[in-house]
N, C-alpha and C. Protein backbone atom coordinates (compact mmCIF):
# COMPACT_ATOMS: atom_id res chain seq x y z
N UNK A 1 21.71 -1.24 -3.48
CA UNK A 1 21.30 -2.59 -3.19
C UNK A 1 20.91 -3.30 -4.47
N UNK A 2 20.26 -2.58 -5.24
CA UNK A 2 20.14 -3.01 -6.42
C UNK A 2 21.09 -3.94 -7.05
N UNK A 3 22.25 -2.85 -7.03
CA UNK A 3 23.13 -3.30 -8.03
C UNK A 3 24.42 -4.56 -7.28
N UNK A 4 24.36 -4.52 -5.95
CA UNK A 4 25.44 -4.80 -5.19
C UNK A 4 25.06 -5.95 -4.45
N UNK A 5 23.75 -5.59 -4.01
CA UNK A 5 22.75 -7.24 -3.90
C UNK A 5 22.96 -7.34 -2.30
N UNK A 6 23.76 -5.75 -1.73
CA UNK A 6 24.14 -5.40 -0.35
C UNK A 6 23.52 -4.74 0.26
N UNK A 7 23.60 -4.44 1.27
CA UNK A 7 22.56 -2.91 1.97
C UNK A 7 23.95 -2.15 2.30
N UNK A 8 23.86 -0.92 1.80
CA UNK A 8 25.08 -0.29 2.03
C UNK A 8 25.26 0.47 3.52
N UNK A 9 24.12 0.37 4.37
CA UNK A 9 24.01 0.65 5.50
C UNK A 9 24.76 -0.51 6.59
N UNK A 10 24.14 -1.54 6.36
CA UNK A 10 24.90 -2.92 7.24
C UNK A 10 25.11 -3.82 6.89
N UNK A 11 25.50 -3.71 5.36
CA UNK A 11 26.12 -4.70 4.46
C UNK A 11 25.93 -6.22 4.76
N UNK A 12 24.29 -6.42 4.89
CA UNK A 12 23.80 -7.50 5.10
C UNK A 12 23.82 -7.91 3.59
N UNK A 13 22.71 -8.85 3.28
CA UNK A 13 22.44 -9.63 1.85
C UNK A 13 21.37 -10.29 1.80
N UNK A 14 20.45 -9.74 3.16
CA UNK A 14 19.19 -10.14 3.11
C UNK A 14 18.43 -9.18 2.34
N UNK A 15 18.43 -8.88 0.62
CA UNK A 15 17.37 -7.84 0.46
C UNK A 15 16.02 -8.24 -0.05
N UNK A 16 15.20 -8.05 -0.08
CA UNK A 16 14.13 -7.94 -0.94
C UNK A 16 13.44 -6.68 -1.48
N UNK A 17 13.43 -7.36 -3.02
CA UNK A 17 12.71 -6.40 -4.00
C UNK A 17 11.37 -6.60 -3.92
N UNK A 18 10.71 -5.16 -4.40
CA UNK A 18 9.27 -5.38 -3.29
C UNK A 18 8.86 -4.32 -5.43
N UNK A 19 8.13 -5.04 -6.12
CA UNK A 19 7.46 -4.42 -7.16
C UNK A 19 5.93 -4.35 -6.85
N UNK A 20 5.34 -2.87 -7.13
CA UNK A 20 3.89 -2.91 -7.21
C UNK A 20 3.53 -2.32 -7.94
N UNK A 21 3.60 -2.68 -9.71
CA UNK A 21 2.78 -1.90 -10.17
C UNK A 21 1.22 -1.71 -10.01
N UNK A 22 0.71 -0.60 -10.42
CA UNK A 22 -0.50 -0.35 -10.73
C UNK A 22 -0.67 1.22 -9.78
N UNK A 23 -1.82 1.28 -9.62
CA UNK A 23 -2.57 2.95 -9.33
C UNK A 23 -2.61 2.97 -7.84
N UNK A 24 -2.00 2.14 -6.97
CA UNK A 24 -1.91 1.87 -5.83
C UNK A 24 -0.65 1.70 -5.04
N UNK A 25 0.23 1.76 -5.99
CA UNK A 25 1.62 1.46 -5.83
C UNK A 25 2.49 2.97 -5.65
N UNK A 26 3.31 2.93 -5.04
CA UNK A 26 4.67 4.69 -5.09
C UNK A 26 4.66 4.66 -6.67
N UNK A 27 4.15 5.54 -7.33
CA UNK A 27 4.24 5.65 -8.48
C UNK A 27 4.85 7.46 -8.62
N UNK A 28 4.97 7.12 -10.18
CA UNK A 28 5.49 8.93 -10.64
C UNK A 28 4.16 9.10 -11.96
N UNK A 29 3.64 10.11 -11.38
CA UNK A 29 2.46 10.68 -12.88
C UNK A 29 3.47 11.40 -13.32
N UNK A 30 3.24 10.53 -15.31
CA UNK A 30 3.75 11.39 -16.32
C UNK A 30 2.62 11.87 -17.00
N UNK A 31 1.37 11.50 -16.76
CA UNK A 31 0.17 12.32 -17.89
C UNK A 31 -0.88 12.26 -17.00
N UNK A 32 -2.33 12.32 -17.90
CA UNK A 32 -3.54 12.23 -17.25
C UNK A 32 -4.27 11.30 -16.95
N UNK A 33 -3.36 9.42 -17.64
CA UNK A 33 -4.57 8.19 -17.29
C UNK A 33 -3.38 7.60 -16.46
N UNK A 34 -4.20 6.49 -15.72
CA UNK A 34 -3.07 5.15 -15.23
C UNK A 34 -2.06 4.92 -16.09
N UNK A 35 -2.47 5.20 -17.03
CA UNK A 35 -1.44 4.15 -17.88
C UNK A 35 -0.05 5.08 -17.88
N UNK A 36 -0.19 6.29 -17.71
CA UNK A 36 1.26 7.53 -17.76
C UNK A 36 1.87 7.24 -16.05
N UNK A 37 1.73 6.05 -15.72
CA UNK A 37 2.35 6.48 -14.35
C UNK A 37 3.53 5.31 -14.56
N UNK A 38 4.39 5.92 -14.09
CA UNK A 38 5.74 5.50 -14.13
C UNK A 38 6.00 4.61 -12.67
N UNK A 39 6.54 3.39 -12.82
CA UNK A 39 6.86 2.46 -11.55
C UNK A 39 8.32 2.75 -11.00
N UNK A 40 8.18 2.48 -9.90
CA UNK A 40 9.20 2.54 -9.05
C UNK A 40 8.84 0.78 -8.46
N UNK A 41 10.34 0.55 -8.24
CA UNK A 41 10.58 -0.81 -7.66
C UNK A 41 11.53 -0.11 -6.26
N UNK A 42 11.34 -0.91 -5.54
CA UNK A 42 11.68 -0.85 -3.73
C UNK A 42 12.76 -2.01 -3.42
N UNK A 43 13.80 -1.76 -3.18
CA UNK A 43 14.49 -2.61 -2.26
C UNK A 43 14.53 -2.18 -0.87
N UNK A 44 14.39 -3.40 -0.38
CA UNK A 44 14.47 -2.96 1.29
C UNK A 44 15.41 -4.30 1.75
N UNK A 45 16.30 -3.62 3.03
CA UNK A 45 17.16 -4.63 3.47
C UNK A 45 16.28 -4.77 4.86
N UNK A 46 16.29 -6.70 4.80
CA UNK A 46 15.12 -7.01 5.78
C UNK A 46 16.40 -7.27 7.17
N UNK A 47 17.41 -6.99 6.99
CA UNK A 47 18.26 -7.22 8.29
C UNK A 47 17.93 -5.70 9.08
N UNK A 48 17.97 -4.38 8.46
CA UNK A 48 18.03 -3.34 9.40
C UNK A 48 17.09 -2.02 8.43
N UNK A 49 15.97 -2.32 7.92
CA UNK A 49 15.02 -1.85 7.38
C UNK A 49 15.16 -0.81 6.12
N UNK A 50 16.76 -0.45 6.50
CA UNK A 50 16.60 0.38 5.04
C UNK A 50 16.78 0.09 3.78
N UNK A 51 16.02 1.57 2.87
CA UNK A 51 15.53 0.76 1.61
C UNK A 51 15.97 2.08 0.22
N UNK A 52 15.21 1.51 -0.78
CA UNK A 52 16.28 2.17 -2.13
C UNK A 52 14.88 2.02 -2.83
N UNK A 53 14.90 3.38 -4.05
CA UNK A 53 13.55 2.99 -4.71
C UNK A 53 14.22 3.52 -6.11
N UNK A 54 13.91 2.38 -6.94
CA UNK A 54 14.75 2.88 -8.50
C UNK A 54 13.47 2.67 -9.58
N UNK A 55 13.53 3.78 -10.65
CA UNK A 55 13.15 3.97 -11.83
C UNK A 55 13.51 2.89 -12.90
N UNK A 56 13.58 1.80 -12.79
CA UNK A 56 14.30 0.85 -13.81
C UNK A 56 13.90 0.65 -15.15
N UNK A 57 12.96 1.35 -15.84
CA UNK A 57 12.81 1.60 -16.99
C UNK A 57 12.79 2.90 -17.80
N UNK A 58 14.09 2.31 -18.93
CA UNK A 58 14.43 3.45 -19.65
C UNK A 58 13.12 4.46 -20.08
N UNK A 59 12.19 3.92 -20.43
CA UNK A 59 10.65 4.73 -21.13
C UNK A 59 10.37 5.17 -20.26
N UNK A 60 10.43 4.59 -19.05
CA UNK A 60 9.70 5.45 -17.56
C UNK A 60 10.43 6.31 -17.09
N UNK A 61 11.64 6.30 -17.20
CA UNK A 61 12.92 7.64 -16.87
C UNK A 61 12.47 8.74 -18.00
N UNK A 62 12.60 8.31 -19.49
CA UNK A 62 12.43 9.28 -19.97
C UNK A 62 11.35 10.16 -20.19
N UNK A 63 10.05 9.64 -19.96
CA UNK A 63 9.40 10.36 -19.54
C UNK A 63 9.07 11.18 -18.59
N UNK A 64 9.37 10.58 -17.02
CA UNK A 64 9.81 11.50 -15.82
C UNK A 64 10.70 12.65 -16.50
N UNK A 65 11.47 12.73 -17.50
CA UNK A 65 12.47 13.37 -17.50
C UNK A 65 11.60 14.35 -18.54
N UNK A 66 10.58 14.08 -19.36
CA UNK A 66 10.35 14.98 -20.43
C UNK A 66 9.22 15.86 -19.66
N UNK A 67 8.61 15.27 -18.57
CA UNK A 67 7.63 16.40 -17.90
C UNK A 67 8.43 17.20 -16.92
N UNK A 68 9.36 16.29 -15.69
CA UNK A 68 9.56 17.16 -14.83
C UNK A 68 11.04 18.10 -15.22
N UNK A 69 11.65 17.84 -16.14
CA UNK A 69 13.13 18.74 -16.46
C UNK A 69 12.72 20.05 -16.59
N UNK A 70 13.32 20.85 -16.01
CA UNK A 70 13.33 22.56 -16.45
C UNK A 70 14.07 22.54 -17.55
């Protein structure tokens, strides 16, 4: 949905992006303060409820990637 601006479920075009950063928000802990938590942004298609949650920053991927990679 992100990228397509579709819901790939019922290829509506009603989406909304739903951002919350902060310590209250679906977040990913990369360390020990607020400030290491990595955002997730939410699309949700408001025609038939489903939704998509993307990492959209490169610094915030790569860090997810430097704690949680085996």
């Amino acid at each position: 949905m992100r990228n397509s601006s579709e819901c790939p479920k019922c290829q509506s075009s009603d989406i909304v992006q739903i951002r919350q950063p902060g310590p209250y928000a679906n977040n990913i802990v990369t360390g020990m303060t607020l400030f290491s938590l990595a955002n997730i942004t939410r699309y949700l298609c408001a025609a038939c409820g489903f939704t998509e949650e993307w990492v959209e920053s490169a610094d915030d991927i790569a860090r997810i990637k430097k704690k949680y990679a085996s």
